[in-house]
N, C-alpha and C. Protein backbone atom coordinates (compact mmCIF):
# COMPACT_ATOMS: atom_id res chain seq x y z
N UNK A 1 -75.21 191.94 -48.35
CA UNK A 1 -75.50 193.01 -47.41
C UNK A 1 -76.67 192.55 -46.54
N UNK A 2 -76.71 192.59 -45.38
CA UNK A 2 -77.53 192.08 -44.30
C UNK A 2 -78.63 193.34 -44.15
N UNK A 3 -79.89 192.74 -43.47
CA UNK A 3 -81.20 194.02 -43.93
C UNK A 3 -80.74 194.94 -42.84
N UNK A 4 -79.52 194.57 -41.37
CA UNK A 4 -79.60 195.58 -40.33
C UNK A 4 -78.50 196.48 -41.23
N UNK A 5 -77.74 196.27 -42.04
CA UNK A 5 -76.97 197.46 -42.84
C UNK A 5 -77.85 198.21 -43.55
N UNK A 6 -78.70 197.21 -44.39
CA UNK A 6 -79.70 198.05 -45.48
C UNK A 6 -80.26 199.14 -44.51
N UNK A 7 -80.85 198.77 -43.28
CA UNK A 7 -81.72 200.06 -42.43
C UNK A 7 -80.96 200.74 -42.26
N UNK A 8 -79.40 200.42 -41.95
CA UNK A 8 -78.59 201.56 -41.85
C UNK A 8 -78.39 202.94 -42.79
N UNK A 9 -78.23 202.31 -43.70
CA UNK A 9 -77.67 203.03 -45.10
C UNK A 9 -79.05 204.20 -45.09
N UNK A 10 -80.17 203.23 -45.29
CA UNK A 10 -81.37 204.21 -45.19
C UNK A 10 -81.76 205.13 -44.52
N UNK A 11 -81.21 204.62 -43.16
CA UNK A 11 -81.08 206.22 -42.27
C UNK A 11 -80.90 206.96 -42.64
N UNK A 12 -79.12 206.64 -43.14
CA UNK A 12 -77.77 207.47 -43.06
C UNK A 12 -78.52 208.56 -44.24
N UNK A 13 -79.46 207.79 -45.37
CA UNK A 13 -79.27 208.64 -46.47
C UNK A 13 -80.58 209.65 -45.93
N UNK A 14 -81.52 209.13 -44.95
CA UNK A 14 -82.73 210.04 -44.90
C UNK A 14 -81.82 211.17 -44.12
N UNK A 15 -81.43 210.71 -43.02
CA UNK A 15 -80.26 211.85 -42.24
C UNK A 15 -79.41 213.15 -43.58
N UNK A 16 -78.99 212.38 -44.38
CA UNK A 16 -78.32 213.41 -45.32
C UNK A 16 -79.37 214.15 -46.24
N UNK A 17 -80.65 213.61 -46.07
CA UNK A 17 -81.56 214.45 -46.91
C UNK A 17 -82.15 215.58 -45.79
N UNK A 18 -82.27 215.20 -44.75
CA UNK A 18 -82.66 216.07 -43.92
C UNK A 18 -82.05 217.39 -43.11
N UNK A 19 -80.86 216.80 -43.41
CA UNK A 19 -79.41 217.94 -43.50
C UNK A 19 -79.49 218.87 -44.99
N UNK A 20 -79.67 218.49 -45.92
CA UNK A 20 -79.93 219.28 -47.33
C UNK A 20 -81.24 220.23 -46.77
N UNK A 21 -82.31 219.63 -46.25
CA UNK A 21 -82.83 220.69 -46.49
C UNK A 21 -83.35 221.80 -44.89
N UNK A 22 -82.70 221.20 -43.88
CA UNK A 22 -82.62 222.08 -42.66
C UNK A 22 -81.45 223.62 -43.14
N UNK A 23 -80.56 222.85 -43.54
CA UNK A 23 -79.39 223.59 -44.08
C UNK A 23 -79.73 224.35 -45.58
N UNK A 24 -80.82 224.37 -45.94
CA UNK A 24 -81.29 224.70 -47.78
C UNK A 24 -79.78 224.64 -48.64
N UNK A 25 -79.34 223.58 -48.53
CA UNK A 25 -77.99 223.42 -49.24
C UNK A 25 -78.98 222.25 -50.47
N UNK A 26 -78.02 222.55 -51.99
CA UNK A 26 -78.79 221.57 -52.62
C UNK A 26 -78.20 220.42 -53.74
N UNK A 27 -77.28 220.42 -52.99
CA UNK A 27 -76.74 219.03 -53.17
C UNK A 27 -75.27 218.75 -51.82
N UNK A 28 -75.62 217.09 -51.56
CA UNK A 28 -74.47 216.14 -50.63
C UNK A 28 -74.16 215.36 -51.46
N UNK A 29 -72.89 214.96 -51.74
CA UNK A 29 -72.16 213.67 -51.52
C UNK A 29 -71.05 213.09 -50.57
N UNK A 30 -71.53 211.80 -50.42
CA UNK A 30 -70.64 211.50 -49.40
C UNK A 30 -70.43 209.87 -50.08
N UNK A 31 -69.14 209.58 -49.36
CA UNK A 31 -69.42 208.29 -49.85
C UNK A 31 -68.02 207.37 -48.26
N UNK A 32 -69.22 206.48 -47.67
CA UNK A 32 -68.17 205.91 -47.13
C UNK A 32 -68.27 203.96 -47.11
N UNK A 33 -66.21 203.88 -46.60
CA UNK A 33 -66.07 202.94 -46.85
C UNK A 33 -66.05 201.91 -45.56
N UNK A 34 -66.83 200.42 -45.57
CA UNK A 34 -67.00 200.19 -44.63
C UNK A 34 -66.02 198.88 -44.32
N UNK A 35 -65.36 198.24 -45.93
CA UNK A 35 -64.41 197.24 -46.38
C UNK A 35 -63.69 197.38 -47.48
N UNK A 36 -62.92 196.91 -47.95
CA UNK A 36 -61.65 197.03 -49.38
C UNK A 36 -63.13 196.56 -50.06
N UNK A 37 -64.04 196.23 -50.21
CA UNK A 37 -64.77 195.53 -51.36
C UNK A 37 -66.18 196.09 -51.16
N UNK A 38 -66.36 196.85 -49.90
CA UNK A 38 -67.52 197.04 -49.82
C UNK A 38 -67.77 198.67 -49.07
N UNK A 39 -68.68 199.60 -50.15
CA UNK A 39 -69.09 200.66 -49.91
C UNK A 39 -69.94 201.15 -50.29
N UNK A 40 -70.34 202.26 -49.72
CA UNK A 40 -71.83 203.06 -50.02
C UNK A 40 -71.43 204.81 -50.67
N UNK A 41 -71.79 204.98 -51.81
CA UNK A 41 -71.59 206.27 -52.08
C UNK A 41 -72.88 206.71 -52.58
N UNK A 42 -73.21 207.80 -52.25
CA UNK A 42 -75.14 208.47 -51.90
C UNK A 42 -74.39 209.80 -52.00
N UNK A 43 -75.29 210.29 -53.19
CA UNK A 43 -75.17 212.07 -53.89
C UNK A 43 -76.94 212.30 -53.53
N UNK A 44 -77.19 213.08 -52.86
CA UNK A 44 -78.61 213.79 -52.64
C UNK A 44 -78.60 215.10 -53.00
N UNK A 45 -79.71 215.59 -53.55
CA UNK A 45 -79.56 216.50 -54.60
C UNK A 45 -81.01 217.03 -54.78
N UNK A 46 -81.19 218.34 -54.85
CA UNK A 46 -82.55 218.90 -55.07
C UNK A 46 -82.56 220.24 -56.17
N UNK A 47 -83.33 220.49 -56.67
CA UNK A 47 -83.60 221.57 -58.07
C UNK A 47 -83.37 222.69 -57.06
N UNK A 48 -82.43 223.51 -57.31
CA UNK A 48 -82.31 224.88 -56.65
C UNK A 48 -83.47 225.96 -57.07
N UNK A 49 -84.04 226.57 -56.57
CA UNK A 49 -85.33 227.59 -57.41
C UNK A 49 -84.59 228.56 -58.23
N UNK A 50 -85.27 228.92 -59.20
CA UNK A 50 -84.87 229.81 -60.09
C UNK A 50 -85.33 231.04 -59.00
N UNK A 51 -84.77 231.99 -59.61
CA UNK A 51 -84.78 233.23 -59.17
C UNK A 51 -85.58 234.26 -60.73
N UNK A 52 -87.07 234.98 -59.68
CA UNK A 52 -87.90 235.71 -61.21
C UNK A 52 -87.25 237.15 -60.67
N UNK A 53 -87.24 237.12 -62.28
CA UNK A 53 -87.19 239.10 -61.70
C UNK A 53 -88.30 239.55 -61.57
N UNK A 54 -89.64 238.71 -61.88
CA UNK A 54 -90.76 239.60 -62.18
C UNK A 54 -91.48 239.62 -60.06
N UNK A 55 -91.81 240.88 -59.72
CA UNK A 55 -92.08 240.70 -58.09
C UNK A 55 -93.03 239.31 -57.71
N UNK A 56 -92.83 238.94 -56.53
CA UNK A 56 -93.53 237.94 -55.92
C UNK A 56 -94.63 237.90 -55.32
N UNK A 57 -96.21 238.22 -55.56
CA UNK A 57 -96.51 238.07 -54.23
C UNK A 57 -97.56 237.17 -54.09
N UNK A 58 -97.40 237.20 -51.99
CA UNK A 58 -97.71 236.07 -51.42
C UNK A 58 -98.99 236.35 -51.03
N UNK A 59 -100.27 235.75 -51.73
CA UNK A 59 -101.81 236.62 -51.09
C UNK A 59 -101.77 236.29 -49.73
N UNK A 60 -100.90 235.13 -48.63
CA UNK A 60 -101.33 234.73 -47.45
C UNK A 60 -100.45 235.70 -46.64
N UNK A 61 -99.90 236.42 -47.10
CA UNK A 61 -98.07 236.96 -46.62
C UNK A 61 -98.57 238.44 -46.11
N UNK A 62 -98.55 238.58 -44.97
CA UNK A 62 -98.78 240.37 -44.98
C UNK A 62 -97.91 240.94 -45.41
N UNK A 63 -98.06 242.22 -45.96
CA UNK A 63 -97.54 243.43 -45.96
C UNK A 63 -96.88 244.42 -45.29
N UNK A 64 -95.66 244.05 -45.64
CA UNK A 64 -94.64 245.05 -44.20
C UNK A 64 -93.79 245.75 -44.58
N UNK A 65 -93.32 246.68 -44.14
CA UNK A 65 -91.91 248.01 -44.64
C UNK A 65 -91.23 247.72 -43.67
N UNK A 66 -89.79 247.68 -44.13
CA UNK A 66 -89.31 247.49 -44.94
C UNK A 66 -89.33 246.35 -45.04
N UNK A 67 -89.34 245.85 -46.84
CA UNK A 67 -89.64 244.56 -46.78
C UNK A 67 -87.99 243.88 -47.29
N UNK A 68 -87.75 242.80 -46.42
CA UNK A 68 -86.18 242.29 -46.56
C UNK A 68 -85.60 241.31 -47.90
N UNK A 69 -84.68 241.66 -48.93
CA UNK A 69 -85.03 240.48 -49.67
C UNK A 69 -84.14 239.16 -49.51
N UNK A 70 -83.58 239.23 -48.25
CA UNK A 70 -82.83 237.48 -48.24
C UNK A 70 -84.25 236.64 -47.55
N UNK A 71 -85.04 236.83 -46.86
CA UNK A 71 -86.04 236.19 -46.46
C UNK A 71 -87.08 235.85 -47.24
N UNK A 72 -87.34 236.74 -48.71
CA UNK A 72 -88.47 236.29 -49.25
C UNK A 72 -88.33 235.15 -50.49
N UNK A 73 -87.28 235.32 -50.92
CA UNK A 73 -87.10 233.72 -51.60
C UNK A 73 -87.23 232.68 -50.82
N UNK A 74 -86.69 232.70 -49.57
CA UNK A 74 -86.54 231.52 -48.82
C UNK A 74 -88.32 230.67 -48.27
N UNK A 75 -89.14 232.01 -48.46
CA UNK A 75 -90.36 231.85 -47.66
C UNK A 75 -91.15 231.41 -48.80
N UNK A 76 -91.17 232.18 -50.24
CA UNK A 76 -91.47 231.47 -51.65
C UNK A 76 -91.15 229.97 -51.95
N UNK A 77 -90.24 229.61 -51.59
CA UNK A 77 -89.08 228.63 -52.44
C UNK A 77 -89.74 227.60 -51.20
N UNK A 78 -90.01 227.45 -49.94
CA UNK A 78 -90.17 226.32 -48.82
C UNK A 78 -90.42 225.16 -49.76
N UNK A 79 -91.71 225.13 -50.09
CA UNK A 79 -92.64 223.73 -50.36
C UNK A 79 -93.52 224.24 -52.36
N UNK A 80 -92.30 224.33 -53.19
CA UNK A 80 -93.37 224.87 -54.46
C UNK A 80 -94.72 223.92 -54.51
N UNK A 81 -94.07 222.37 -54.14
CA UNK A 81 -94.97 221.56 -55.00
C UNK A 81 -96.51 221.51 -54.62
N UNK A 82 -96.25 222.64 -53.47
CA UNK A 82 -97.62 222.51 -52.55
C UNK A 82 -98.55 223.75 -53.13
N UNK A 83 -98.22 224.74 -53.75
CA UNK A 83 -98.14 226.04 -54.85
C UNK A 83 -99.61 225.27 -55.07
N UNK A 84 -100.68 226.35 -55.57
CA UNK A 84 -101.60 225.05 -56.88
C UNK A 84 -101.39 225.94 -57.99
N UNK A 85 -101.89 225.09 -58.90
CA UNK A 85 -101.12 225.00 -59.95
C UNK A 85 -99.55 224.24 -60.09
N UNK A 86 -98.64 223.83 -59.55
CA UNK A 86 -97.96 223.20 -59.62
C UNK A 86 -97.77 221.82 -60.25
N UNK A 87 -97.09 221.91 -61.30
CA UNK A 87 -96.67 220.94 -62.20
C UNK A 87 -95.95 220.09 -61.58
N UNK A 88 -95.68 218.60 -61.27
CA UNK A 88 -94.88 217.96 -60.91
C UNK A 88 -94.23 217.17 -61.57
N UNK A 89 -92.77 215.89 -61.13
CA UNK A 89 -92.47 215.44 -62.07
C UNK A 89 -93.17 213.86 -61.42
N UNK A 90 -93.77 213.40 -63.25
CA UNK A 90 -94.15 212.09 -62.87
C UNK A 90 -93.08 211.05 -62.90
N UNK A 91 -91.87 211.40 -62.54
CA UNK A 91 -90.66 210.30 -62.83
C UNK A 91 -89.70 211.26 -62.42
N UNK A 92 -88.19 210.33 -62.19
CA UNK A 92 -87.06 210.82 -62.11
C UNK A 92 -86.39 210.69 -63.67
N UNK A 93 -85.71 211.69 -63.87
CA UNK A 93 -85.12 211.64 -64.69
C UNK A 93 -84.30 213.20 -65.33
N UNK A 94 -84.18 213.28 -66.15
CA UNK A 94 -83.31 214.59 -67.05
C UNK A 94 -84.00 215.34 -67.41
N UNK A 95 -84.56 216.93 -67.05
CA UNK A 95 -85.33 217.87 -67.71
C UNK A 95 -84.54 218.63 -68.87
N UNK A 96 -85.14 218.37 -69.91
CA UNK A 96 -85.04 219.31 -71.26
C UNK A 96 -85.97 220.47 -71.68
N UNK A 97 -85.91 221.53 -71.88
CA UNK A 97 -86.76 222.40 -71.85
C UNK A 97 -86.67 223.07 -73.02
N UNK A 98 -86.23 222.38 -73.97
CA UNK A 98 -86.63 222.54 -75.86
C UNK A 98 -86.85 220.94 -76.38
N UNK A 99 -86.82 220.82 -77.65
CA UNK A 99 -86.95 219.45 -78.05
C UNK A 99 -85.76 219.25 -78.82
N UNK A 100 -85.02 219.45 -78.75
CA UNK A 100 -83.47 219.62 -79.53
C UNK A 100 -82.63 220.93 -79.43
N UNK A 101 -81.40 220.71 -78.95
CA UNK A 101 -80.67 221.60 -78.61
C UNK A 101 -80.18 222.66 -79.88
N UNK A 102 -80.69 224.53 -79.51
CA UNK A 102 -80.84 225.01 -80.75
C UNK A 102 -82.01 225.65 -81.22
N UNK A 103 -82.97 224.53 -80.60
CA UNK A 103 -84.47 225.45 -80.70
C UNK A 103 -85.18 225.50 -80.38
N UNK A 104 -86.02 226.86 -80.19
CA UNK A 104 -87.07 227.38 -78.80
C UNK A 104 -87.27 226.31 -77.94
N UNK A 105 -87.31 226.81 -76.76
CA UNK A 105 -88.34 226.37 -75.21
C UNK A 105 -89.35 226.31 -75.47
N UNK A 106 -89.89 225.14 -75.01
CA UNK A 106 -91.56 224.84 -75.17
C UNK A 106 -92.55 225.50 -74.28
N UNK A 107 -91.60 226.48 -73.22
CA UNK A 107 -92.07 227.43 -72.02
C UNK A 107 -91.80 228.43 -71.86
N UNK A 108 -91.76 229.86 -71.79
CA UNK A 108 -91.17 230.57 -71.29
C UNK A 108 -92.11 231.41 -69.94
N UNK A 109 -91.01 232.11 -68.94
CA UNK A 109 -92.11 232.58 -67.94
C UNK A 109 -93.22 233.69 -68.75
N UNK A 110 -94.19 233.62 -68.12
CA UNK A 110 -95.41 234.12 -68.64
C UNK A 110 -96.24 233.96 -69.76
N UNK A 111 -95.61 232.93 -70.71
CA UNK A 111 -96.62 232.35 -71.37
C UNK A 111 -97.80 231.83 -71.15
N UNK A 112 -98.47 231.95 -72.27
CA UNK A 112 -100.05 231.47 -72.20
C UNK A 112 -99.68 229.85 -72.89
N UNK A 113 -100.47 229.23 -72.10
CA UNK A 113 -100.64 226.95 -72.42
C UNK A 113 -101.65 226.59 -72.31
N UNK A 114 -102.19 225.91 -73.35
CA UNK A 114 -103.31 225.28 -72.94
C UNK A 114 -103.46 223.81 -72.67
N UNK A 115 -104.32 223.60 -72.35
CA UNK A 115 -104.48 222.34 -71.59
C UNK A 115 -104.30 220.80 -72.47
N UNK A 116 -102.73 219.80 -72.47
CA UNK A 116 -102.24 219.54 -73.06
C UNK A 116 -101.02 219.69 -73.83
N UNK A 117 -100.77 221.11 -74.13
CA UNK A 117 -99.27 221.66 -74.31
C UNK A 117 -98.05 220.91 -73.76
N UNK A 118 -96.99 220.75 -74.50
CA UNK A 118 -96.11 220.12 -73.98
C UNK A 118 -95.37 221.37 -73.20
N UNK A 119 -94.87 221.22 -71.86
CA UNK A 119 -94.29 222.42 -70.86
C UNK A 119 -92.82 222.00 -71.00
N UNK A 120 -92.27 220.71 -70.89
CA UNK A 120 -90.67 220.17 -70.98
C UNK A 120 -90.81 218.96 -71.52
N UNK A 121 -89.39 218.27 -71.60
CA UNK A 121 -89.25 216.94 -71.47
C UNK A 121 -88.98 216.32 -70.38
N UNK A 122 -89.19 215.11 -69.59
CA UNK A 122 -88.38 214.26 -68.52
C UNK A 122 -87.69 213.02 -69.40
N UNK A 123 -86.13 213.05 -69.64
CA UNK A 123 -85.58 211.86 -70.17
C UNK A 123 -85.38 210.73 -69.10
N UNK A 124 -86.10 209.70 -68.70
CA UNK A 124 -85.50 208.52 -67.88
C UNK A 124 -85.61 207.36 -69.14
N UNK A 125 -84.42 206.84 -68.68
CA UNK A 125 -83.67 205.28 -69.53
C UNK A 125 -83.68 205.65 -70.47
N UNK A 126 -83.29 206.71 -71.26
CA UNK A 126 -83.54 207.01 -72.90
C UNK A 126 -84.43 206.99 -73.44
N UNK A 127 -85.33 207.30 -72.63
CA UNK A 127 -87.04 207.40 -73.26
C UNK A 127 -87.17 209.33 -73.11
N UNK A 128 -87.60 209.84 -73.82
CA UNK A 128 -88.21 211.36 -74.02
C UNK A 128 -89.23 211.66 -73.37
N UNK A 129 -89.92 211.55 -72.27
CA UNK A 129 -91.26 211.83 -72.17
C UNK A 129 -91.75 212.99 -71.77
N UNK A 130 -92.90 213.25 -72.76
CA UNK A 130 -92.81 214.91 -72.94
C UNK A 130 -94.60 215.56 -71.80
N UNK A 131 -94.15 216.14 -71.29
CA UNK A 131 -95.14 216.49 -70.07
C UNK A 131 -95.87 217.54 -70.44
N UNK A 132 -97.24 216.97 -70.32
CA UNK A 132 -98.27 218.05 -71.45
C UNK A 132 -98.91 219.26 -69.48
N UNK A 133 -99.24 220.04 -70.07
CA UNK A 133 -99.74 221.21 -69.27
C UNK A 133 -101.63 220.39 -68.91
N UNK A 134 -101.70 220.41 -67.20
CA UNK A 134 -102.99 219.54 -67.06
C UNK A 134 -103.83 220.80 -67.28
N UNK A 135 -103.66 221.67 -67.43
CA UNK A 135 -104.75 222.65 -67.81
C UNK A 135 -104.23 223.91 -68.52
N UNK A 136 -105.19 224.70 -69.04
CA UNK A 136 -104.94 226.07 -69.85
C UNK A 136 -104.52 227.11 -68.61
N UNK A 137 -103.64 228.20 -68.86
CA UNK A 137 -103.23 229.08 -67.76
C UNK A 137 -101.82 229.41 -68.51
N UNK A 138 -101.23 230.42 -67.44
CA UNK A 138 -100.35 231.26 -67.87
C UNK A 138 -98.79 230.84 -66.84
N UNK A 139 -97.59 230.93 -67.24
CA UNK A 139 -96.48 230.04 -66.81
C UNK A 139 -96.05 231.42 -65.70
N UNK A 140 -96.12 231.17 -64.50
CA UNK A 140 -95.29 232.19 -63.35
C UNK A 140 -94.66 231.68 -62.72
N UNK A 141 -93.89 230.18 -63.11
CA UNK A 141 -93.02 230.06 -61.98
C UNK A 141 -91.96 228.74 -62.91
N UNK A 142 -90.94 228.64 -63.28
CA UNK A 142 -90.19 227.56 -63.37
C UNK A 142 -89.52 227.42 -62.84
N UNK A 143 -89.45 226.33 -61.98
CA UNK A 143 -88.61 225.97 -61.14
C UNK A 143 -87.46 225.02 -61.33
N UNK A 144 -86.91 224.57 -62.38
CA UNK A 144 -86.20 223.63 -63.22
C UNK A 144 -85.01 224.76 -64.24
N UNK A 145 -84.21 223.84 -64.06
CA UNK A 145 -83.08 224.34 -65.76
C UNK A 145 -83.14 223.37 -66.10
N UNK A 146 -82.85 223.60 -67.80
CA UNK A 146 -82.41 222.91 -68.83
C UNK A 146 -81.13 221.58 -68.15
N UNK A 147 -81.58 220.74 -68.37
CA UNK A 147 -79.88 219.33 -68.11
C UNK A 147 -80.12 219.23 -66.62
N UNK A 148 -81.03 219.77 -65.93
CA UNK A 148 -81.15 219.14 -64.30
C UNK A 148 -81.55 218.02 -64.31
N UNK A 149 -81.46 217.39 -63.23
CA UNK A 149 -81.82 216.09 -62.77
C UNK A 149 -83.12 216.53 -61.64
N UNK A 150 -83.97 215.84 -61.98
CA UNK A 150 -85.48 216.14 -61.00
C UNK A 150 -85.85 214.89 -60.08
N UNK A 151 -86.07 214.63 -59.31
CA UNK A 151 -86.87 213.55 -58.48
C UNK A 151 -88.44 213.59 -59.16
N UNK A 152 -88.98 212.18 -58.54
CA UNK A 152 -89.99 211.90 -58.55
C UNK A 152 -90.99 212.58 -57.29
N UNK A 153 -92.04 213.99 -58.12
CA UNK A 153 -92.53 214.33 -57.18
C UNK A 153 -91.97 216.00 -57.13
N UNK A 154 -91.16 216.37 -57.95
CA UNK A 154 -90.65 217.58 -57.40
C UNK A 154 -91.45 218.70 -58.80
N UNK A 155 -91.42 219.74 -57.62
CA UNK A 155 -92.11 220.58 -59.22
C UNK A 155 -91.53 221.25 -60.19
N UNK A 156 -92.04 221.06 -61.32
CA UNK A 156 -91.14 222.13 -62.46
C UNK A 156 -91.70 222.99 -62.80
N UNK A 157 -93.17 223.19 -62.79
CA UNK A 157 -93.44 224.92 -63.50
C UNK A 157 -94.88 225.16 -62.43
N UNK A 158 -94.92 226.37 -62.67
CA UNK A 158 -96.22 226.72 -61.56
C UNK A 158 -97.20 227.17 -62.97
N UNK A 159 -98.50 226.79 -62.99
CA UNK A 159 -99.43 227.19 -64.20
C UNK A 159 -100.32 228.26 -63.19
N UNK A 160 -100.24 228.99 -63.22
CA UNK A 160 -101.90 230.05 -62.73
C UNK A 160 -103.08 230.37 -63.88
């Protein structure tokens, strides 16, 4: 593969990431063929937000009647990882959110963690690595399910 294809491909795939999230769609695949022997297939893919029942609010967000609810997930959900308190992932890989399938979550929303607590697992290459809480605080936001696939960089729980 020649490096003016490689820049290609890299476009093509920043282009399809930038379509995921102009469009808040959260997952593409595409895959095309460019020879009988030679092709590119690229799945882009992002953690959909959970949805809390418990209310939201935004201290920067005024206060308005009537207040609409297809707009306020969308205005929550923009940028979590930018949230503070926001947990991120230090790796790509597989979120588990017990330590064996069967028994308790090492999280649930509104729990109390202290600093060190394990919050999930991230599985990359068959390694377990278990992601301790960087400080004591209370869980208001998971943004992850159980068996997702996470990027490097994306957030999984909000600590306040």
């Amino acid at each position: 593969m020649t490096n003016k294809s490689h820049e290609d491909d890299v476009a093509f795939i920043q282009a399809l990431a930038e379509l995921l999230r102009k469009n808040d769609l959260t997952e593409l695949q595409v895959k095309r063929a460019y020879a009988e022997d030679d092709s590119l297939n690229v799945r882009v893919s992002r953690a959909a937000p959970q949805v809390i029942a418990a209310p939201v609010q935004v201290a920067s967000a005024p206060v308005a009647a009537p207040v609409e609810t297809a707009p306020a997930p969308a205005a929550v959900s923009e940028d979590p990882a930018s949230l503070p308190g926001a947990v991120t992932s230090p790796m790509v890989g597989t979120v588990y959110m017990q330590a064996e399938p069967g028994s308790p979550a090492f999280v649930s929303l509104g729990a109390q963690v202290s600093e060190g607590d394990t919050l999930l697992i991230v599985e990359a290459m068959k390694t377990m690595n278990h992601i301790p809480a960087p400080r004591s605080g209370k869980i208001t936001r998971i943004l992850v399910e159980d068996g997702s696939t996470v990027e490097f960089g994306a957030p999984l729980v909000v600590i306040e």
